[in-house]
PDB file of N, CA and C in Angstrom:
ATOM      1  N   UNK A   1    -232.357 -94.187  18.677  1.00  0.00           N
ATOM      2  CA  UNK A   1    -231.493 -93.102  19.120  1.00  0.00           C
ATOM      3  C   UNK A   1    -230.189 -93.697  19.651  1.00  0.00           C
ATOM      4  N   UNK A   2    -228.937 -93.012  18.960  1.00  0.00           N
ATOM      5  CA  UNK A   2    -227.753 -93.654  19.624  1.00  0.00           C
ATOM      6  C   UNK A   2    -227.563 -93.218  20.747  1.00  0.00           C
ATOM      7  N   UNK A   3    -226.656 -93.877  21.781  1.00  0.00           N
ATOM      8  CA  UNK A   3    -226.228 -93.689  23.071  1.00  0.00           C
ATOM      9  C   UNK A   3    -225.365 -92.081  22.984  1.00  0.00           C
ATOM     10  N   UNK A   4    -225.869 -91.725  24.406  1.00  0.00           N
ATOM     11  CA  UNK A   4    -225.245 -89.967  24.349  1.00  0.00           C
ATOM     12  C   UNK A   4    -224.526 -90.102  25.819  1.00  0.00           C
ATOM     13  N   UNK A   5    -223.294 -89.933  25.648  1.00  0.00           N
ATOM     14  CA  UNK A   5    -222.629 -89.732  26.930  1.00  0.00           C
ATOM     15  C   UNK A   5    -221.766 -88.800  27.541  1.00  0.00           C
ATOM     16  N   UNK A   6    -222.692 -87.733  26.693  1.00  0.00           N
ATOM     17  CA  UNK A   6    -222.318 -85.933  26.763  1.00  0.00           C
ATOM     18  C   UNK A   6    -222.628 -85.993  28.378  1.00  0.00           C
ATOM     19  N   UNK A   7    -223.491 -86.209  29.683  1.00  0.00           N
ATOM     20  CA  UNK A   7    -223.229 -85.908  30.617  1.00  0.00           C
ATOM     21  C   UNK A   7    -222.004 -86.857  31.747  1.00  0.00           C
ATOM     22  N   UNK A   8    -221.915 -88.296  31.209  1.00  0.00           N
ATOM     23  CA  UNK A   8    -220.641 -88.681  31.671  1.00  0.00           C
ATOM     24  C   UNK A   8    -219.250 -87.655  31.424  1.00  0.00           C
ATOM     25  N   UNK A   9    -219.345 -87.732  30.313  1.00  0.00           N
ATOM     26  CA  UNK A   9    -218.088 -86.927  29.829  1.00  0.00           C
ATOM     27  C   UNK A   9    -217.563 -85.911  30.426  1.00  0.00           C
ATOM     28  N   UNK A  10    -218.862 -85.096  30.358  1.00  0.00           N
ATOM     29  CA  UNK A  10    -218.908 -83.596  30.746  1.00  0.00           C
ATOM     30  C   UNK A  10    -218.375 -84.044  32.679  1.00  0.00           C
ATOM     31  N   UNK A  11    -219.163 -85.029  32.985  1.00  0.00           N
ATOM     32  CA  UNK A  11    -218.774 -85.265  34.526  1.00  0.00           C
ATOM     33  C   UNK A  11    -217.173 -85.794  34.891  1.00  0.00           C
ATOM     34  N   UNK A  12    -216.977 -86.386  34.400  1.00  0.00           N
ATOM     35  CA  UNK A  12    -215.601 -87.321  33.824  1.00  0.00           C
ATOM     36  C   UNK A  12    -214.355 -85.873  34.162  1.00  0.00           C
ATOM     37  N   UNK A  13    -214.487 -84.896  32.679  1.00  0.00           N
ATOM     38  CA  UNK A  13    -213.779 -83.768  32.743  1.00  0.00           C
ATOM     39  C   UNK A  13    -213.890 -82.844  34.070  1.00  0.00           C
ATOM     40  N   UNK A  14    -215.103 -82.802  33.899  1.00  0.00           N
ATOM     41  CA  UNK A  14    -214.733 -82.070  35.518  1.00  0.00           C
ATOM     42  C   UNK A  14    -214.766 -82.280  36.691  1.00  0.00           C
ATOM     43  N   UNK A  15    -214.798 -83.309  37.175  1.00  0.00           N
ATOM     44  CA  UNK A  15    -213.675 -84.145  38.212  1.00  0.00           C
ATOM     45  C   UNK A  15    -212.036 -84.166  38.162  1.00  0.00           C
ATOM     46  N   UNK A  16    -211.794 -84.695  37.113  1.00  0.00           N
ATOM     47  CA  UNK A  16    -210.780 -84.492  36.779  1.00  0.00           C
ATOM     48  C   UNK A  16    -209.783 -83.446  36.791  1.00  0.00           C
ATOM     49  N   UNK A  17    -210.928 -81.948  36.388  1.00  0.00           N
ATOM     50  CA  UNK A  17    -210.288 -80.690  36.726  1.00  0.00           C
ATOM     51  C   UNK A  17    -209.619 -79.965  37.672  1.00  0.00           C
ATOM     52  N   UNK A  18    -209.853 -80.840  38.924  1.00  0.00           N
ATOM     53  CA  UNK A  18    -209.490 -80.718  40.095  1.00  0.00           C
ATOM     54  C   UNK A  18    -208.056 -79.834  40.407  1.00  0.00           C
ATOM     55  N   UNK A  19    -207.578 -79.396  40.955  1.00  0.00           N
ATOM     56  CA  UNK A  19    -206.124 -79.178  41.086  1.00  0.00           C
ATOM     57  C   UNK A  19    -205.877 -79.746  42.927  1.00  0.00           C
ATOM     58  N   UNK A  20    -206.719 -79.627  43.308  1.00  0.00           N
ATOM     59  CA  UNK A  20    -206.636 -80.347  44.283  1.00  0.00           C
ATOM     60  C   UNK A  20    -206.007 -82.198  44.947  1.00  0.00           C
ATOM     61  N   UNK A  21    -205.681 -82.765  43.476  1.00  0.00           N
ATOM     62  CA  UNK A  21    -204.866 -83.804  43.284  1.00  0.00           C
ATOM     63  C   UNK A  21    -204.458 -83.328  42.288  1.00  0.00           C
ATOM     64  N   UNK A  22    -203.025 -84.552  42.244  1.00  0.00           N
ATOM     65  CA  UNK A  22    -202.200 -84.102  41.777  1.00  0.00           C
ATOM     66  C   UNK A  22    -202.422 -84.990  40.270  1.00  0.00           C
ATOM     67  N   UNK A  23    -201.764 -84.924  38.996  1.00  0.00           N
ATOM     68  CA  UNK A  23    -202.265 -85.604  37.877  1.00  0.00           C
ATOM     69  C   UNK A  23    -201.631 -86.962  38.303  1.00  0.00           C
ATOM     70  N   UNK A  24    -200.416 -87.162  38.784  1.00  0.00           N
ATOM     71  CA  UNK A  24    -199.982 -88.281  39.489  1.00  0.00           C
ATOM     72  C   UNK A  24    -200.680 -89.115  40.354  1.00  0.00           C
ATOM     73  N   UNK A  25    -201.321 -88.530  41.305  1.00  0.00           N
ATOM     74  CA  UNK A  25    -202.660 -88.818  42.439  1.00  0.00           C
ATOM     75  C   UNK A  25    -204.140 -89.059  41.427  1.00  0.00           C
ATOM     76  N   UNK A  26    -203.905 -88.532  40.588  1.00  0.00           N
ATOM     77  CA  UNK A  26    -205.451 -89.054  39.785  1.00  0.00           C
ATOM     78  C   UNK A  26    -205.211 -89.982  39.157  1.00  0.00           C
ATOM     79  N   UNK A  27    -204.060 -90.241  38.005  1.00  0.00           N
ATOM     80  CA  UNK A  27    -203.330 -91.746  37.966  1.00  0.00           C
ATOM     81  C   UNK A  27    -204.089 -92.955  38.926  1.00  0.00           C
ATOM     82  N   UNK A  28    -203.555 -92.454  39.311  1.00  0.00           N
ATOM     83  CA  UNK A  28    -203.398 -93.747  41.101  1.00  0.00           C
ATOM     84  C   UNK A  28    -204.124 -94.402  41.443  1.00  0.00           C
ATOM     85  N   UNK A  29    -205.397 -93.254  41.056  1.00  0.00           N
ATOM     86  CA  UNK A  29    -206.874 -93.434  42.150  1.00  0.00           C
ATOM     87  C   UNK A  29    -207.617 -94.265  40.998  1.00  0.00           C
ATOM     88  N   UNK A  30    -207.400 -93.612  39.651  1.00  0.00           N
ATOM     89  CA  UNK A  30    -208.151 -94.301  38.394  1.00  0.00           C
ATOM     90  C   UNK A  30    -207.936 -95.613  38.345  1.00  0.00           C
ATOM     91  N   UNK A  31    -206.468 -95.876  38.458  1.00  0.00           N
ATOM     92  CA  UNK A  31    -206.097 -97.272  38.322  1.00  0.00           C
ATOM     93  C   UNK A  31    -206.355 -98.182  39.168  1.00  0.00           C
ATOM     94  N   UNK A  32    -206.487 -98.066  40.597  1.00  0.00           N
ATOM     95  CA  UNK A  32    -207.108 -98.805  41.125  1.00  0.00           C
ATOM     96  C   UNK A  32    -208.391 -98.496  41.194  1.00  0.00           C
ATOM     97  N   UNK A  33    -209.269 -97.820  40.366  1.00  0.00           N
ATOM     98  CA  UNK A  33    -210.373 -98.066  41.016  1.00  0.00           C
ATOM     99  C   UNK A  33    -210.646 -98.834  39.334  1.00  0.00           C
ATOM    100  N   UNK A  34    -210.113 -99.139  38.413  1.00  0.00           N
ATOM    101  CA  UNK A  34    -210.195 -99.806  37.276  1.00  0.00           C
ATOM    102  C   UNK A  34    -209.960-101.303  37.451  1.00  0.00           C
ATOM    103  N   UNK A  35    -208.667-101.499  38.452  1.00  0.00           N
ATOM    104  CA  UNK A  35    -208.626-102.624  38.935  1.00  0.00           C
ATOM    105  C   UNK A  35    -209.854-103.338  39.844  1.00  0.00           C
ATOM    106  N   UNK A  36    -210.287-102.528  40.600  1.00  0.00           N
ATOM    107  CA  UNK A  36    -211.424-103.031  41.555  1.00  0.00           C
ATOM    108  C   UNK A  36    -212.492-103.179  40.739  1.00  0.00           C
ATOM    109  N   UNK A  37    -212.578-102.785  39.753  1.00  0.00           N
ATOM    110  CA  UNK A  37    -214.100-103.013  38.592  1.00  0.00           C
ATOM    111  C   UNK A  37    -213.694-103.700  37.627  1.00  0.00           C
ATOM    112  N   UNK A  38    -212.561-104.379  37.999  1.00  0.00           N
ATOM    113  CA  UNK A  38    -212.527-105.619  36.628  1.00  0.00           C
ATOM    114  C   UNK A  38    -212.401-105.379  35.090  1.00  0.00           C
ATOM    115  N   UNK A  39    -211.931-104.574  34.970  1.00  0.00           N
ATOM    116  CA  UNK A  39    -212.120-103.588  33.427  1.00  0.00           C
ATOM    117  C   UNK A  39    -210.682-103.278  32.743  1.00  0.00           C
ATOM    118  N   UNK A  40    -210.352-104.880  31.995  1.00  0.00           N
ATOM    119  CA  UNK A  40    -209.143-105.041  31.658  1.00  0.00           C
ATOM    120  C   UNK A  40    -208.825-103.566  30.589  1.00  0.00           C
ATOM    121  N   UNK A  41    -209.435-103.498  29.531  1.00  0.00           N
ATOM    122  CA  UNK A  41    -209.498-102.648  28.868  1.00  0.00           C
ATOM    123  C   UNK A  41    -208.795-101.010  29.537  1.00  0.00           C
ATOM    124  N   UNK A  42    -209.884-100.876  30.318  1.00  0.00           N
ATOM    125  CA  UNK A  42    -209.464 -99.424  31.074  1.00  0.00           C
ATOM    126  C   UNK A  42    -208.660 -99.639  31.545  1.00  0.00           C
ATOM    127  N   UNK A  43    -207.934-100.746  32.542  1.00  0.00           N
ATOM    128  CA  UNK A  43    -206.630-100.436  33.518  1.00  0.00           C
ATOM    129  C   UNK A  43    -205.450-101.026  32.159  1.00  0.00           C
ATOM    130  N   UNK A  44    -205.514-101.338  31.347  1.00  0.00           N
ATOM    131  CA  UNK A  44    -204.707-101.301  30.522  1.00  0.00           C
ATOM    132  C   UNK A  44    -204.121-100.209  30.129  1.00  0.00           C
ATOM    133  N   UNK A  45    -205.274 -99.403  29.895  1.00  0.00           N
ATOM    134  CA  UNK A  45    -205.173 -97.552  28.982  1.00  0.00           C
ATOM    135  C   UNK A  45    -204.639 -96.700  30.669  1.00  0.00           C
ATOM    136  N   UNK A  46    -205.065 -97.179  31.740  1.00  0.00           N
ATOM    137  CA  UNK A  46    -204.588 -96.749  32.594  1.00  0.00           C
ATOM    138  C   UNK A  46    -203.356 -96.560  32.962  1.00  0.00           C
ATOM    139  N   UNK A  47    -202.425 -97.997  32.856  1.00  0.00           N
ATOM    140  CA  UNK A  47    -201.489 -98.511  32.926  1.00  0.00           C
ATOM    141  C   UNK A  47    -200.541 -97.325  32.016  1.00  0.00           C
ATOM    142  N   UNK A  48    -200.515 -97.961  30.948  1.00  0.00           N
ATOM    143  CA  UNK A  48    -200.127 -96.674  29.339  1.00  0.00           C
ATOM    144  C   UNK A  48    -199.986 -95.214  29.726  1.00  0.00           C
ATOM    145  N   UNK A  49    -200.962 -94.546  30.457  1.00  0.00           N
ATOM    146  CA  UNK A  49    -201.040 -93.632  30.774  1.00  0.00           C
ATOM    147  C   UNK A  49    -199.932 -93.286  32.216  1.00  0.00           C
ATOM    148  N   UNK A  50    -199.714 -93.641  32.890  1.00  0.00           N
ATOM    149  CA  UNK A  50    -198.960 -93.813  34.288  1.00  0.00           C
ATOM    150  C   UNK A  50    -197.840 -93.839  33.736  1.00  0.00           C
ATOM    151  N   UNK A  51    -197.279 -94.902  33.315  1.00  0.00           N
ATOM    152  CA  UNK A  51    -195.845 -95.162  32.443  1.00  0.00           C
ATOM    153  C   UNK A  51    -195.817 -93.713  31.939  1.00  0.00           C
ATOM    154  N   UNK A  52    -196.752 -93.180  31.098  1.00  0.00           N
ATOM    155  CA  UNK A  52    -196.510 -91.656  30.432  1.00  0.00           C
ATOM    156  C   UNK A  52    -196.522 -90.858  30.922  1.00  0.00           C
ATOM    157  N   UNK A  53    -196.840 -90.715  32.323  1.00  0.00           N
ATOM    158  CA  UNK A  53    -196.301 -89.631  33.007  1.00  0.00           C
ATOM    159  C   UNK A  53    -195.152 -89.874  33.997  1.00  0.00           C
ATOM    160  N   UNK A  54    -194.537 -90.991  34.036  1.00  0.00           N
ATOM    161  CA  UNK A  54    -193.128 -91.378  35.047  1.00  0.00           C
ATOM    162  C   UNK A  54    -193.568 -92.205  35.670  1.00  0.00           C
ATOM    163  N   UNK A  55    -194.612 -92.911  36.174  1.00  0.00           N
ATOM    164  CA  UNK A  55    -194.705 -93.974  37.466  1.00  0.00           C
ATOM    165  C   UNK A  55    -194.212 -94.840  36.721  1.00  0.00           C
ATOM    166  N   UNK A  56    -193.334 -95.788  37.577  1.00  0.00           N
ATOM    167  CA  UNK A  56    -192.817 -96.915  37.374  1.00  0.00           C
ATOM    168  C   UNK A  56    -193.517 -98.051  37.061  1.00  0.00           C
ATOM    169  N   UNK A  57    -193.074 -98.965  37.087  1.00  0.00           N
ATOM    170  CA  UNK A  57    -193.348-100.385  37.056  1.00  0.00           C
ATOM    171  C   UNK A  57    -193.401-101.007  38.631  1.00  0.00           C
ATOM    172  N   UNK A  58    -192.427-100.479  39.185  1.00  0.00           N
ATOM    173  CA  UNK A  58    -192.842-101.221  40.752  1.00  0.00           C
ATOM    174  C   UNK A  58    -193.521-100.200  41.428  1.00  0.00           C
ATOM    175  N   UNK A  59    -193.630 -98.870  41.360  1.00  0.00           N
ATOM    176  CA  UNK A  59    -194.843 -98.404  41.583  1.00  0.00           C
ATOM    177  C   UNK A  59    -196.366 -98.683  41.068  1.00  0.00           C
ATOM    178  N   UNK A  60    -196.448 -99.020  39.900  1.00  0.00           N
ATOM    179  CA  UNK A  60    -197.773 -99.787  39.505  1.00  0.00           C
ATOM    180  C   UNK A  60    -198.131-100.925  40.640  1.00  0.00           C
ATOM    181  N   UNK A  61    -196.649-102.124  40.613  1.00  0.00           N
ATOM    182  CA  UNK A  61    -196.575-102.904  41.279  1.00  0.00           C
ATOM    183  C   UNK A  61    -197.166-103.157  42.616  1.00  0.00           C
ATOM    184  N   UNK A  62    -196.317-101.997  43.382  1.00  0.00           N
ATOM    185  CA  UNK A  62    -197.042-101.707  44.559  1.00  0.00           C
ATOM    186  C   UNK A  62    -198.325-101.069  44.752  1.00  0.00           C
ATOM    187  N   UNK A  63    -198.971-100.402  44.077  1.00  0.00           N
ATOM    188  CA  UNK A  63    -200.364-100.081  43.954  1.00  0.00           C
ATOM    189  C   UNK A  63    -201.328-100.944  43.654  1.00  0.00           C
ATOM    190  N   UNK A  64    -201.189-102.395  42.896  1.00  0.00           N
ATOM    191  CA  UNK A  64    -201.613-103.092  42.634  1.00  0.00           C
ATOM    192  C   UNK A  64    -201.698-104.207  44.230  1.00  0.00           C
ATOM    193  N   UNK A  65    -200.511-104.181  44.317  1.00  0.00           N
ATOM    194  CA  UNK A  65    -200.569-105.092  45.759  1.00  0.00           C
ATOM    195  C   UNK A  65    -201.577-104.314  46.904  1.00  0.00           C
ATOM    196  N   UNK A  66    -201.743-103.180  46.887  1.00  0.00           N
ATOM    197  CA  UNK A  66    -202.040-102.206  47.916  1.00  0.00           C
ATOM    198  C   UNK A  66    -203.315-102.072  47.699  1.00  0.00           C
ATOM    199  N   UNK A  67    -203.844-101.766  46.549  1.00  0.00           N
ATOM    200  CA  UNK A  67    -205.610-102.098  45.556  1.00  0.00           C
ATOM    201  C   UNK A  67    -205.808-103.784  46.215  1.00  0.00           C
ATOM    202  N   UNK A  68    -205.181-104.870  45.801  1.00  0.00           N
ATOM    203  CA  UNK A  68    -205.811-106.098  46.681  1.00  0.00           C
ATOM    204  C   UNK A  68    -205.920-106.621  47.727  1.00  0.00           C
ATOM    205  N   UNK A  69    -205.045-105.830  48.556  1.00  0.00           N
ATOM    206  CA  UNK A  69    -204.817-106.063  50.003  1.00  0.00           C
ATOM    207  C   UNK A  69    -206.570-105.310  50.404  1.00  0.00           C
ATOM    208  N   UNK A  70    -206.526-104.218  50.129  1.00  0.00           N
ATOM    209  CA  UNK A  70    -208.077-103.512  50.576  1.00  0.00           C
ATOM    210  C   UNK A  70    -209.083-103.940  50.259  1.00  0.00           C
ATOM    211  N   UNK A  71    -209.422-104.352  48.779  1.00  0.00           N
ATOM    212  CA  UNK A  71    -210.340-105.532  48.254  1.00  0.00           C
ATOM    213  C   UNK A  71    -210.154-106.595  49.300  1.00  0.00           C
ATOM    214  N   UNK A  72    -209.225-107.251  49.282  1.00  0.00           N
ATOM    215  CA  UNK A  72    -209.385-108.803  50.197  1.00  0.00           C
ATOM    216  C   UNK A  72    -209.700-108.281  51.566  1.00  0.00           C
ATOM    217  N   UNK A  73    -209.687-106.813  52.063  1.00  0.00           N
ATOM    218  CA  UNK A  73    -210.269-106.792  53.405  1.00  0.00           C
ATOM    219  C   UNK A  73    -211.754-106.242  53.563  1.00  0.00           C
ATOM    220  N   UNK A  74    -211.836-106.032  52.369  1.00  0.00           N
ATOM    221  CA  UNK A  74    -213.237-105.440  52.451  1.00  0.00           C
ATOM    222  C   UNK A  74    -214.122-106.759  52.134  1.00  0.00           C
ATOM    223  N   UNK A  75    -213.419-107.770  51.448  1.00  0.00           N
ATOM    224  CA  UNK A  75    -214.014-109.025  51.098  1.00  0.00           C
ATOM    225  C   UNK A  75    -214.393-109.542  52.454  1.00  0.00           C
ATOM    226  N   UNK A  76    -213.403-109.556  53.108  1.00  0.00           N
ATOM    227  CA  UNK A  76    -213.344-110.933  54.723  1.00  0.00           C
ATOM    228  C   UNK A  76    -214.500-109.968  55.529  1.00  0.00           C
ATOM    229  N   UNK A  77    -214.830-108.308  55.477  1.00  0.00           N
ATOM    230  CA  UNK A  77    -215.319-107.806  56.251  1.00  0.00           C
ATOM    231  C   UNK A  77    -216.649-107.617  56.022  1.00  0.00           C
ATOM    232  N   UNK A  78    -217.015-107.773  55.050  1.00  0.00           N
ATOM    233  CA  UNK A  78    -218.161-108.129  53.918  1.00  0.00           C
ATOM    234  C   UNK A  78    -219.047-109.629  54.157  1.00  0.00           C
ATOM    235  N   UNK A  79    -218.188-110.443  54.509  1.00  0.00           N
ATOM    236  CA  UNK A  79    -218.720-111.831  54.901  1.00  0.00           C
ATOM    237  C   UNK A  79    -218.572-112.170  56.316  1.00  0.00           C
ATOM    238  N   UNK A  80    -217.734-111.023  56.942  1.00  0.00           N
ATOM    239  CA  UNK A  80    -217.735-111.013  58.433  1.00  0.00           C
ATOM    240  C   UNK A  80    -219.321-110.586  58.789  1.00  0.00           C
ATOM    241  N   UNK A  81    -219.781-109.782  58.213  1.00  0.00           N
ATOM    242  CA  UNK A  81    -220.848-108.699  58.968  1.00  0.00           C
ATOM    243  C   UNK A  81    -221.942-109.395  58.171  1.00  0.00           C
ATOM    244  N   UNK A  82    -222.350-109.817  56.710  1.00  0.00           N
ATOM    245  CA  UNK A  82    -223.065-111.258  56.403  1.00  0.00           C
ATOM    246  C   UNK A  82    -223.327-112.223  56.980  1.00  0.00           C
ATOM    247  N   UNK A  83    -222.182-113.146  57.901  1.00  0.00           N
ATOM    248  CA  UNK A  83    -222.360-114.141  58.727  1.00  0.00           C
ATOM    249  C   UNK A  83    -222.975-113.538  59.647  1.00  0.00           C
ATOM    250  N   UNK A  84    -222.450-112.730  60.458  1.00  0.00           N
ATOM    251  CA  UNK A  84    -223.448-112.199  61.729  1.00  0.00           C
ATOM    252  C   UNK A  84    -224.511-111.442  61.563  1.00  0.00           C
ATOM    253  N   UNK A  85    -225.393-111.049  60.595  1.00  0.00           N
ATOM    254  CA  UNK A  85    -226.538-110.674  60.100  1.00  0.00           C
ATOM    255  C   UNK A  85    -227.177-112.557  59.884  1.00  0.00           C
ATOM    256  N   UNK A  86    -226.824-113.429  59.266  1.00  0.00           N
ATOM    257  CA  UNK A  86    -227.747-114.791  59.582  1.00  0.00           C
ATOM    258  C   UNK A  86    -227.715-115.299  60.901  1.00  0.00           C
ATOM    259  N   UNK A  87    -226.951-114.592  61.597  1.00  0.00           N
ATOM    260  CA  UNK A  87    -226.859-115.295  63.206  1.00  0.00           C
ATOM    261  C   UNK A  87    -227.498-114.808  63.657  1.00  0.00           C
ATOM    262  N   UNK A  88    -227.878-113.933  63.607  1.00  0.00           N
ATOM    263  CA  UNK A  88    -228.849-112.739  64.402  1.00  0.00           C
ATOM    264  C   UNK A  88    -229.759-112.767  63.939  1.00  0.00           C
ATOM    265  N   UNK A  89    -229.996-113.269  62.688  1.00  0.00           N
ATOM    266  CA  UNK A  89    -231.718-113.769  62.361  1.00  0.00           C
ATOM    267  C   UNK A  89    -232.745-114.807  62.787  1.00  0.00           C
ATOM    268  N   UNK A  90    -231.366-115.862  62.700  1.00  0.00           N
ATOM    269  CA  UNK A  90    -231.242-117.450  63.156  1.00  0.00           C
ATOM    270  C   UNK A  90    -231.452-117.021  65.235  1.00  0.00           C
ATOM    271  N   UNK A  91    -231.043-116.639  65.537  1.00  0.00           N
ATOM    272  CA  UNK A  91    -231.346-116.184  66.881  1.00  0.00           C
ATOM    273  C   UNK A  91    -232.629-115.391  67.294  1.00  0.00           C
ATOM    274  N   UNK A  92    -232.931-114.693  66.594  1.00  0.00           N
ATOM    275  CA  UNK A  92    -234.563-114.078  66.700  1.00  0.00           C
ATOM    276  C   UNK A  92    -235.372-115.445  66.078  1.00  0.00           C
ATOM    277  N   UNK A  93    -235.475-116.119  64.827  1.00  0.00           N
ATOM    278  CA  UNK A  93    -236.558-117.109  65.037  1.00  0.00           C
ATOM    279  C   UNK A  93    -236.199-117.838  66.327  1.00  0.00           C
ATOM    280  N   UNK A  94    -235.377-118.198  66.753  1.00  0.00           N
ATOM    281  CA  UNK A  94    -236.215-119.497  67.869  1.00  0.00           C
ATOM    282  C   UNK A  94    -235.651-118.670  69.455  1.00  0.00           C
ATOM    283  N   UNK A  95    -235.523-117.797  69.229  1.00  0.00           N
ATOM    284  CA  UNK A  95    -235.676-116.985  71.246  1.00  0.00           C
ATOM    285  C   UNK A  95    -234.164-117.482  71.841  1.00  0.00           C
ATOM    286  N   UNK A  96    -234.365-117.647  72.580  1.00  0.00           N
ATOM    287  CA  UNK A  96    -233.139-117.822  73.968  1.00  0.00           C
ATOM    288  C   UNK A  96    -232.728-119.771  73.507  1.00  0.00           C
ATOM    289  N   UNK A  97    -234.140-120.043  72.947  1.00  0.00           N
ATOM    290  CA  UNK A  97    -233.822-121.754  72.916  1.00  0.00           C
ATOM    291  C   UNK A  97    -232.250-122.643  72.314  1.00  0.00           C
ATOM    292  N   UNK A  98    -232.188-121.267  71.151  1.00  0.00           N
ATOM    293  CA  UNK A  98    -230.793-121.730  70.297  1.00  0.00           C
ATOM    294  C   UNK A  98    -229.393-120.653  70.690  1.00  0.00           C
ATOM    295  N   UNK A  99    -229.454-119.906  71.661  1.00  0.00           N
ATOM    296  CA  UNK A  99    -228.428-118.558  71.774  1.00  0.00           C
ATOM    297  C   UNK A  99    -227.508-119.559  72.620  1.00  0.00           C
ATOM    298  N   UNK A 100    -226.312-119.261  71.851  1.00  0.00           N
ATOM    299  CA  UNK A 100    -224.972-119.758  72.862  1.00  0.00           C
ATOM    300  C   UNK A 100    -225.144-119.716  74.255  1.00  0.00           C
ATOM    301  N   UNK A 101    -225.603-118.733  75.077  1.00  0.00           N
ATOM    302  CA  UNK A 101    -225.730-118.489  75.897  1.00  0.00           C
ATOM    303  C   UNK A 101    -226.776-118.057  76.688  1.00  0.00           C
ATOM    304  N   UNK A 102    -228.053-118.998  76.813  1.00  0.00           N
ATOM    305  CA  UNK A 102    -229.321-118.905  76.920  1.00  0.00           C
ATOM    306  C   UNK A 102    -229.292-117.565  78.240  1.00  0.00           C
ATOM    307  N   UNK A 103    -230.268-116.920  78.248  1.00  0.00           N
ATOM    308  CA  UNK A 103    -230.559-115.866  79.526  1.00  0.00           C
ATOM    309  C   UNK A 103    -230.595-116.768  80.997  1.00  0.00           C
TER     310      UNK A 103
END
């Protein structure tokens, strides 16, 4: 059986239907969230698409800077709260014996 992606689609379109953003604002959101998933292909067709409705080039620009700035903070905050989840493990096996600051 071939692949059926009649309920993406169908989901896809009506999201999209929104009037509640603007087609400019759905642009925006697609493209970086194409950028954040690594998906040269799509932010390419993304790209194409933006240009075709008026966004610039240094508006891409700046959306692009603005998409990695949030990635790289969600990165540092991601390995912030990782490190202190092994510290706090590393501190329950051995009690008060290894805590910076014994009781």
């Amino acid at each position: 059986m071939a692949y059926d992606d009649t309920l993406i689609v169908d989901h896809i379109k009506a999201t999209h239907g929104t009037d509640l953003l603007s087609e400019r604002e759905k642009h925006l959101v697609g493209l970086a969230v194409t950028l954040t998933r690594g998906c040269s292909v799509c932010t390419r067709n993304r790209v194409e698409k933006a240009r075709g409705i008026g966004i610039s080039d240094d508006e891409l620009n700046a959306l692009i800077a603005v998409t990695a700035a949030v990635n790289s903070g969600v990165t540092a905050a991601t390995a912030r709260i990782a490190f202190g989840m092994l510290e706090a493990e590393k501190a329950e096996e051995c009690g008060d014996a290894c805590s910076p600051s014994p009781a």
